[in-house]
C-alpha atoms as a PDB file:
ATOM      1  CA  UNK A   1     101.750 309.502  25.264  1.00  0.00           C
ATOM      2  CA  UNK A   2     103.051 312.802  23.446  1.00  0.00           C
ATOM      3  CA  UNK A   3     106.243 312.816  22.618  1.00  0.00           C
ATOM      4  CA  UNK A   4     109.230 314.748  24.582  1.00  0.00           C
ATOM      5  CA  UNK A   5     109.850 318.133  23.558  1.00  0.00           C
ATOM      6  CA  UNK A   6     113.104 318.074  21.452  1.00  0.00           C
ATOM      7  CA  UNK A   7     115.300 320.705  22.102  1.00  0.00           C
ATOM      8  CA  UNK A   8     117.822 321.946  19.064  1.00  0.00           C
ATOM      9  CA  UNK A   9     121.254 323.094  19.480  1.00  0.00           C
ATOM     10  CA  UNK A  10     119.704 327.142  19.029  1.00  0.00           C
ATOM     11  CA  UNK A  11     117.694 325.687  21.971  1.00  0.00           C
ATOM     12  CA  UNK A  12     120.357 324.730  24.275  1.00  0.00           C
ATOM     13  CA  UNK A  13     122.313 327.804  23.466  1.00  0.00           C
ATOM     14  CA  UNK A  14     119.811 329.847  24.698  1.00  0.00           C
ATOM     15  CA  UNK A  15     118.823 328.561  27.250  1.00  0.00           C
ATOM     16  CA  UNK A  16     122.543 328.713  29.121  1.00  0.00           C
ATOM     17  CA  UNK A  17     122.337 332.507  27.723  1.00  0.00           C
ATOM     18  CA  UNK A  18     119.475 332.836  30.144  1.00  0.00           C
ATOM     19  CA  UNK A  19     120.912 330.800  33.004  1.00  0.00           C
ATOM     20  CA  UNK A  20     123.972 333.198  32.286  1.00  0.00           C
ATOM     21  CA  UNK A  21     122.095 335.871  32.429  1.00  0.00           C
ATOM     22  CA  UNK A  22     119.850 335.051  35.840  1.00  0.00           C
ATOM     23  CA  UNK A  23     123.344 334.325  37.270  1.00  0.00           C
ATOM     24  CA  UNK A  24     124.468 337.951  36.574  1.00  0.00           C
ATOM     25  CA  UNK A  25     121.183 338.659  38.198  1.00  0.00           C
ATOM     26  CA  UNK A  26     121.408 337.054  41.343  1.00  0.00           C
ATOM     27  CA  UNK A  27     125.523 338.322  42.202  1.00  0.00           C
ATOM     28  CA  UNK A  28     124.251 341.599  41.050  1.00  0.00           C
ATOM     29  CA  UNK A  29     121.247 341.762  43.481  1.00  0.00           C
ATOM     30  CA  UNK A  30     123.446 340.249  46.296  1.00  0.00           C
ATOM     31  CA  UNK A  31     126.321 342.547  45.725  1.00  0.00           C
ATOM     32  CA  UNK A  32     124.120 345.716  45.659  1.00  0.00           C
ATOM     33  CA  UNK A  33     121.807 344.358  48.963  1.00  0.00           C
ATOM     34  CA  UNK A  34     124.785 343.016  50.702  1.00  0.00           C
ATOM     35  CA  UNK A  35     126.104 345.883  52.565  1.00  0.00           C
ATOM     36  CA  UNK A  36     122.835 347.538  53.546  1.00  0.00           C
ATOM     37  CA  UNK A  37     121.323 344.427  55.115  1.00  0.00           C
ATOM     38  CA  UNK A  38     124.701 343.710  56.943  1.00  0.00           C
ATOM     39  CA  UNK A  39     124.792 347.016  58.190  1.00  0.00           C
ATOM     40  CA  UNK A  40     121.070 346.872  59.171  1.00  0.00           C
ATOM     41  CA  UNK A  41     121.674 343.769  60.562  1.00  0.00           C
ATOM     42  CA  UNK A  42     124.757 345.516  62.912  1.00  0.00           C
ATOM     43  CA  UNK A  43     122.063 347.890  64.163  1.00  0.00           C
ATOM     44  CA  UNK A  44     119.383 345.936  65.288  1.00  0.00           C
ATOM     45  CA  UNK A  45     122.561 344.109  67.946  1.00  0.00           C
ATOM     46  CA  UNK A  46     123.138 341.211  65.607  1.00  0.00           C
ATOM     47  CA  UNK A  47     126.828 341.677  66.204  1.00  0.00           C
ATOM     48  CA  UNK A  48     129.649 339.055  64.482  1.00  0.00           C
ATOM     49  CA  UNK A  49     126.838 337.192  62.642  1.00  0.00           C
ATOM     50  CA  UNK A  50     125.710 340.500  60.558  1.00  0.00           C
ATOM     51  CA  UNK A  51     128.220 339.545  58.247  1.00  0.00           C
ATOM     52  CA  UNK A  52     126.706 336.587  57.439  1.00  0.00           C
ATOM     53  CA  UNK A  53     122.510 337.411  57.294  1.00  0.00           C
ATOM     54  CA  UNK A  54     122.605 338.647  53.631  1.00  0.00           C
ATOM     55  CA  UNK A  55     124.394 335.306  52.920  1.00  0.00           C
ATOM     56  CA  UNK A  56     122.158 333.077  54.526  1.00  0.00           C
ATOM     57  CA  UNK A  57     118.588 335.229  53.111  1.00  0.00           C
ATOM     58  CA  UNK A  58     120.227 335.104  49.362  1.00  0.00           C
ATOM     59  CA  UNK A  59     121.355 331.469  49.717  1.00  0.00           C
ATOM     60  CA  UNK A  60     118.010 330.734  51.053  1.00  0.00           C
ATOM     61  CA  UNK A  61     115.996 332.213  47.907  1.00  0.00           C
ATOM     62  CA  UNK A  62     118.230 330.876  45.384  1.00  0.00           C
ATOM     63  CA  UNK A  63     118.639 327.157  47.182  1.00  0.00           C
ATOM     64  CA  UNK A  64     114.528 327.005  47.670  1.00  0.00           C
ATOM     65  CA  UNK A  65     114.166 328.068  43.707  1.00  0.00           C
ATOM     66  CA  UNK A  66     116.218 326.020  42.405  1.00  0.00           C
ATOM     67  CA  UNK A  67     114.513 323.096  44.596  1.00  0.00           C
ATOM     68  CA  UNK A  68     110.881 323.838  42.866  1.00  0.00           C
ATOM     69  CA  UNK A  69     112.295 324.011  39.959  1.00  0.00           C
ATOM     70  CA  UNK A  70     113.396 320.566  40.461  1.00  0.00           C
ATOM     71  CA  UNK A  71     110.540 319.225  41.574  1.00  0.00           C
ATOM     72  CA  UNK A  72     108.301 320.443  39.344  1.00  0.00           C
ATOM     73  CA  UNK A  73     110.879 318.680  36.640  1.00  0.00           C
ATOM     74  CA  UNK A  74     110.258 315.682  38.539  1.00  0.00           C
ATOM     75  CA  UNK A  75     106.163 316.301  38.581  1.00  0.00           C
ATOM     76  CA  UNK A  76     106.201 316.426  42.594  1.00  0.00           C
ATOM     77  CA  UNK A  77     105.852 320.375  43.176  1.00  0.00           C
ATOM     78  CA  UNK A  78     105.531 321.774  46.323  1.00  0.00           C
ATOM     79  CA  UNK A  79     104.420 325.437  46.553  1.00  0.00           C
ATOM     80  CA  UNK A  80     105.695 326.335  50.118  1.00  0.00           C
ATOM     81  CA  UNK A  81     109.162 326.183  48.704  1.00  0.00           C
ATOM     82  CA  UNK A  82     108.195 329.343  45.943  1.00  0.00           C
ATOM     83  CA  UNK A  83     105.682 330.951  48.609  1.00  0.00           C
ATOM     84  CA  UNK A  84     108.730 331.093  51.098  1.00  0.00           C
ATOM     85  CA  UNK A  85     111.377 332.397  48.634  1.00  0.00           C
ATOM     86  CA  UNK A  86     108.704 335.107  47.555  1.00  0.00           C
ATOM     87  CA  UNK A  87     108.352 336.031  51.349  1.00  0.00           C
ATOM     88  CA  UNK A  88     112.482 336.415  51.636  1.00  0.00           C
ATOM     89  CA  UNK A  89     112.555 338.042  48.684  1.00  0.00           C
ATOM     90  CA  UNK A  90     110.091 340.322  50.294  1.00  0.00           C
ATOM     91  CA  UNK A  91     112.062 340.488  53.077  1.00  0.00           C
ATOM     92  CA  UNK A  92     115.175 341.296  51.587  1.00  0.00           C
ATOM     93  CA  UNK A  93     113.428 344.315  49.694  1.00  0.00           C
ATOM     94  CA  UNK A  94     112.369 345.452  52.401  1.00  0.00           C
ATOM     95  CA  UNK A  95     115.583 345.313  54.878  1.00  0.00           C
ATOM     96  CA  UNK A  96     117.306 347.282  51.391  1.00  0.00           C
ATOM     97  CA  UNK A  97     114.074 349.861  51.993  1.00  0.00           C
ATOM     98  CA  UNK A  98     114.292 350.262  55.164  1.00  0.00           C
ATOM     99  CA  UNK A  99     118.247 351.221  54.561  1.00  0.00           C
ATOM    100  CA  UNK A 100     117.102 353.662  52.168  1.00  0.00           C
ATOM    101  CA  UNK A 101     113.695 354.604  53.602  1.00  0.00           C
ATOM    102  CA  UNK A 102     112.515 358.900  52.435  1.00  0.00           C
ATOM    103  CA  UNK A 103     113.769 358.455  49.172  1.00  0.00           C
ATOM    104  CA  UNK A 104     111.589 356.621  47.465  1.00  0.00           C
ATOM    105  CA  UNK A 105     113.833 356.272  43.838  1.00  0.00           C
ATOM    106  CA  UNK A 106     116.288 354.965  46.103  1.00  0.00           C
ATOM    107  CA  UNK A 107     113.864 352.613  47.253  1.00  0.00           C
ATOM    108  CA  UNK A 108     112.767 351.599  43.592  1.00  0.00           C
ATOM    109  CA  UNK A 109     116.121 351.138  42.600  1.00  0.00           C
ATOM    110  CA  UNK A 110     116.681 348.208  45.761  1.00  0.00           C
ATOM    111  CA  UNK A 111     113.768 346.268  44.790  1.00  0.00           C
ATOM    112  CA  UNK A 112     114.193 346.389  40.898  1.00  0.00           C
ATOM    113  CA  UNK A 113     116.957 343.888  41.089  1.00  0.00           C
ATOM    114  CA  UNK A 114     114.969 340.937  43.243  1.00  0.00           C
ATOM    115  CA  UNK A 115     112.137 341.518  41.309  1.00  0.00           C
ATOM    116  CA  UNK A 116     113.950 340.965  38.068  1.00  0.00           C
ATOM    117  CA  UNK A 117     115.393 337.886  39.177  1.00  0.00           C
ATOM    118  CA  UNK A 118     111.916 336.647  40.422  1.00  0.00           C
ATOM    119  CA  UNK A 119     110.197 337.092  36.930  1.00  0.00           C
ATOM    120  CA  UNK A 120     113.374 335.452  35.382  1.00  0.00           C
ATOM    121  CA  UNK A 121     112.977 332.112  37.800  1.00  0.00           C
ATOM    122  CA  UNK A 122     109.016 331.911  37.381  1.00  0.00           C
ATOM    123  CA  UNK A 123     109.059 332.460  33.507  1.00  0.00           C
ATOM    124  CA  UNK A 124     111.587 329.455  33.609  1.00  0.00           C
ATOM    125  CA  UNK A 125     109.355 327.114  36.133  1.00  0.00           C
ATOM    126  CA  UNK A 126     106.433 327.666  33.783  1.00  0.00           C
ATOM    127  CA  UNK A 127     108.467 326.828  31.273  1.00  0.00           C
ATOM    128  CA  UNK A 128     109.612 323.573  32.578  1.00  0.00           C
ATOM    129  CA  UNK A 129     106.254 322.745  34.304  1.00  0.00           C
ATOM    130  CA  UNK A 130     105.171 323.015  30.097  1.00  0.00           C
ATOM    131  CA  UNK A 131     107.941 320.472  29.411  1.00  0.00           C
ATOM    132  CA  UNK A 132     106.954 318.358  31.860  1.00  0.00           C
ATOM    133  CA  UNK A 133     103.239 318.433  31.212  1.00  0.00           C
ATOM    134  CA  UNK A 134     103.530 317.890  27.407  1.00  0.00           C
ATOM    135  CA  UNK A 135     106.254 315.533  28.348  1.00  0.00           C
ATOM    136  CA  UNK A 136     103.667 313.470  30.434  1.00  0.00           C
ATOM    137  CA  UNK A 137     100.729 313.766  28.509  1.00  0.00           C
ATOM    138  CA  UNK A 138      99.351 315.719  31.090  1.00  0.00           C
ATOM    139  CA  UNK A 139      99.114 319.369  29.244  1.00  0.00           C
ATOM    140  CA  UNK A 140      95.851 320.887  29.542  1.00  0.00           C
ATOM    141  CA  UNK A 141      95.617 324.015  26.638  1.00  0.00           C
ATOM    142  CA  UNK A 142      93.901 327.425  28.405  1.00  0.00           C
ATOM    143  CA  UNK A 143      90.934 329.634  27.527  1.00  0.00           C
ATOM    144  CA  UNK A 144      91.612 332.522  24.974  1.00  0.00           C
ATOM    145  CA  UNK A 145      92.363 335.298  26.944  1.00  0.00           C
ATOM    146  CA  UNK A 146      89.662 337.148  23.848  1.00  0.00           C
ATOM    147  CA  UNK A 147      86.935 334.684  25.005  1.00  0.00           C
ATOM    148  CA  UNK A 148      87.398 335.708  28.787  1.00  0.00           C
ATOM    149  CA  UNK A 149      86.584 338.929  27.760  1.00  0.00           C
ATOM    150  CA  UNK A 150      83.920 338.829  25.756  1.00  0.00           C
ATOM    151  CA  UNK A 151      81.773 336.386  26.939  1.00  0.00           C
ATOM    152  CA  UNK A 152      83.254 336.013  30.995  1.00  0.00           C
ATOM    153  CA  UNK A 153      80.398 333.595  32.324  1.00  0.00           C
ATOM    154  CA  UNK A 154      79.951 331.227  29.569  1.00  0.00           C
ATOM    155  CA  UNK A 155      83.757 331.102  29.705  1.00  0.00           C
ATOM    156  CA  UNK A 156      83.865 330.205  33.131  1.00  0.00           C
ATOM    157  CA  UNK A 157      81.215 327.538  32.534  1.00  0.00           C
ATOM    158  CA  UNK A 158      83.631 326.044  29.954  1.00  0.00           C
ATOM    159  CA  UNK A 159      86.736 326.431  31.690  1.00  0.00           C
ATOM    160  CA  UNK A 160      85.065 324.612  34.702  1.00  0.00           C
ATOM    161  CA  UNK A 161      83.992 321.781  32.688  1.00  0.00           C
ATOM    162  CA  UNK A 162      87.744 321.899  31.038  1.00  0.00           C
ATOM    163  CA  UNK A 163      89.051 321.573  34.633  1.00  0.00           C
ATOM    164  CA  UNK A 164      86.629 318.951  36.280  1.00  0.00           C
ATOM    165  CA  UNK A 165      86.598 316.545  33.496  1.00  0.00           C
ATOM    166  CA  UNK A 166      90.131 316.858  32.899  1.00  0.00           C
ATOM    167  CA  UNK A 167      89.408 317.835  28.951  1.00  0.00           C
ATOM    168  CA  UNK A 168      93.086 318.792  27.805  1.00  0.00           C
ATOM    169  CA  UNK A 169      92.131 320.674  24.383  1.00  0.00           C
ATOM    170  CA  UNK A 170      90.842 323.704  23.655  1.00  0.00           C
ATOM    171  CA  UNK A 171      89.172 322.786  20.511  1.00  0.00           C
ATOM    172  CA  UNK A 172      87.859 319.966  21.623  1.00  0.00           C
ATOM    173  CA  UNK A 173      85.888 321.751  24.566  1.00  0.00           C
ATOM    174  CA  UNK A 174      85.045 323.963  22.292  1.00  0.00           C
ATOM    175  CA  UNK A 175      83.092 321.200  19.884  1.00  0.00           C
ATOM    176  CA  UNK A 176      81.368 319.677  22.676  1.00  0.00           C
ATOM    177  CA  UNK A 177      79.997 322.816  23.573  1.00  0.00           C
ATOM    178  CA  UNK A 178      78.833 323.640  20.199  1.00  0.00           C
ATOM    179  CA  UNK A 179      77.410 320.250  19.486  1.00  0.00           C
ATOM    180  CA  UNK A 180      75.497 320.383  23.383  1.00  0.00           C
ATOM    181  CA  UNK A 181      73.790 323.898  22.805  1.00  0.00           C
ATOM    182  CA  UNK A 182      72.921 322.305  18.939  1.00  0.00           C
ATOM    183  CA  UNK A 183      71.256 319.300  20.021  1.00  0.00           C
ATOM    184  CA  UNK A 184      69.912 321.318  23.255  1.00  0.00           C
ATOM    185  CA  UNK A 185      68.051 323.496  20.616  1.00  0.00           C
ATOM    186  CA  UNK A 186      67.023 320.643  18.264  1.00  0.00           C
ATOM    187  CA  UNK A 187      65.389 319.169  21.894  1.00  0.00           C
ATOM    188  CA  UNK A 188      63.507 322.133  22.280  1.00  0.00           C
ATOM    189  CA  UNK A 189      62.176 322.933  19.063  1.00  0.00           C
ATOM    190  CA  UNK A 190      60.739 319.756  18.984  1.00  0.00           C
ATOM    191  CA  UNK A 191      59.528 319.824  22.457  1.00  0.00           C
ATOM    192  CA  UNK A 192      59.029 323.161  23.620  1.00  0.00           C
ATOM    193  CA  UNK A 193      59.944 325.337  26.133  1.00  0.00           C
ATOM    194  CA  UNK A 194      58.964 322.685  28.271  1.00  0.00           C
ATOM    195  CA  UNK A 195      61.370 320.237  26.662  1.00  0.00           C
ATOM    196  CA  UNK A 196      63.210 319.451  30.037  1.00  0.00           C
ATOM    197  CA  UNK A 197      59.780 317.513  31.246  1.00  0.00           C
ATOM    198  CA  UNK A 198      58.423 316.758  28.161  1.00  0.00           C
ATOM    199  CA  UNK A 199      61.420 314.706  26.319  1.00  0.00           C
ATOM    200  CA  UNK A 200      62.018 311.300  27.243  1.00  0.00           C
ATOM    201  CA  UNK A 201      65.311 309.873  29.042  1.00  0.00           C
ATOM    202  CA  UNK A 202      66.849 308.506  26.291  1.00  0.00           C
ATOM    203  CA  UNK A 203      66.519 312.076  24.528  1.00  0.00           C
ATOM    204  CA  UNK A 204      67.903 313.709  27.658  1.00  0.00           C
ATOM    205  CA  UNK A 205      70.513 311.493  28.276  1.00  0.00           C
ATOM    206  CA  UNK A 206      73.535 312.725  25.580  1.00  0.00           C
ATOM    207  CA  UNK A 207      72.498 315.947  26.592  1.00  0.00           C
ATOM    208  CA  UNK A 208      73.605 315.178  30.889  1.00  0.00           C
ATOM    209  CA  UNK A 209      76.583 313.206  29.483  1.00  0.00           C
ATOM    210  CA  UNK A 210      78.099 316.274  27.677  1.00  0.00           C
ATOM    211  CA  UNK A 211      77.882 317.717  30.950  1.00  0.00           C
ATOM    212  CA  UNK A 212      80.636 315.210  32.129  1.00  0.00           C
ATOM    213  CA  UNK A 213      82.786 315.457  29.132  1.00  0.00           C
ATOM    214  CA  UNK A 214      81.266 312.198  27.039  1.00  0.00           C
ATOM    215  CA  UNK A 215      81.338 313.928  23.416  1.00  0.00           C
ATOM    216  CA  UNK A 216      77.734 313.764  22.035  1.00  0.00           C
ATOM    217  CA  UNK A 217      76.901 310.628  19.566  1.00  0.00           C
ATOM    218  CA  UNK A 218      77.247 311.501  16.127  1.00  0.00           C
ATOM    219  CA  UNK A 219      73.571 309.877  15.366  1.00  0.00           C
ATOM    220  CA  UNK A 220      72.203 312.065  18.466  1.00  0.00           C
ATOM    221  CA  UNK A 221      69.953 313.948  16.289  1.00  0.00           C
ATOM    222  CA  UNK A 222      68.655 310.556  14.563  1.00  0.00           C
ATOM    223  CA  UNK A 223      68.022 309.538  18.292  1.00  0.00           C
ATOM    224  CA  UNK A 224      65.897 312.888  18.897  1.00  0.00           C
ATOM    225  CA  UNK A 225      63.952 311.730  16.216  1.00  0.00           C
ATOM    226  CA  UNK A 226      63.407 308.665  16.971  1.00  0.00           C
ATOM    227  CA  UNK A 227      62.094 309.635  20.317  1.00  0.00           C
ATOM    228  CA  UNK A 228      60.349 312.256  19.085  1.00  0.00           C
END
């Protein structure tokens, strides 16, 4: 099992910085939305409770946040809680829009703030889901974003087989695909073109079990021989 991520005293400072600082995000957002949902509110008839809407949207986004970010700390996510704070942060940008609809800077300015904060809480759930991952053993590594672009489909082929076999490193993928197309070649320069029929089982075999993830034996190449 990997061992937990250790956090230093810079570490700790920081981070309450940033909680600090998505804090001073959240009143600010609330504070600027506040008055032009509750008066939006008070003209669509929702009479003594308009007060209270803006209240009970912003509650709502922080309260269902904060929830996934706890349960992702825990390893139990569960996305409806981020899907439905996106949609009522949604909503809340556009209740401040539709206060301030024809001028579109005005507009702009409403939905900077929610959008901010967003960012702020998802950069920390990755963050934590990383923790927790690394934490667990469970951390899988990703595809360079360079390899994506220059070769798209034999990336895709690689990050598949990353996925489905549950390979966590990078590197490592990356050997097992090296040593499958090597031994694939030595197969068919000994065979042919036609090695697929012509090469026995046993020569085959390492070749389907890379497939699943199995890395390839380091005497594979004596056992193409021997076959051969």
């Amino acid at each position: 099992m990997a061992p937990a991520v250790k956090l230093t005293r810079t570490h700790r400072i920081l981070i309450g910085f940033i909680l600090a600082g998505a804090v001073v995000i959240a009143a600010i957002g609330f504070v600027g939305s506040y008055a032009a949902v509750r008066d939006l509110a008070e003209e669509k008839g929702f009479g003594d409770f308009s007060p209270f809407f803006p209240i009970g949207i912003d509650a709502g986004i922080v309260v269902l946040l904060a929830l996934d970010l706890l349960l992702t700390w825990l390893r139990i996510p569960f996305p409806l809680l981020r899907q439905t704070a996106w949609l009522l942060t949604a909503a809340t940008v556009a209740f401040n829009g539709a206060a301030a609809w024809g001028d579109p800077l005005s507009v702009g300015m409403h939905a900077i703030i929610p959008i901010l904060f967003i960012i702020t809480v998802e950069a920390a759930r990755h963050a934590v889901g990383r923790i927790t991952d690394i934490a667990a053993d469970k951390h899988m590594e990703g595809v360079r974003l360079w390899r994506w672009i220059l070769a798209p489909f034999p990336t895709f082929r690689l990050w598949r087989r990353m996925k489905l076999w549950e390979l966590r490193s990078y590197q490592e993928v990356i050997d097992l695909e090296r040593d499958r197309l090597v031994y694939r070649a030595r197969l068919r320069a000994m065979y042919g073109r036609a090695w697929r029929r012509r090469a026995p089982v046993e020569a085959r075999l390492p070749l389907k079990l890379a497939h699943l993830g199995v890395p390839l034996d380091p005497d594979a190449t004596a056992l193409v021989t021997a076959a051969g």
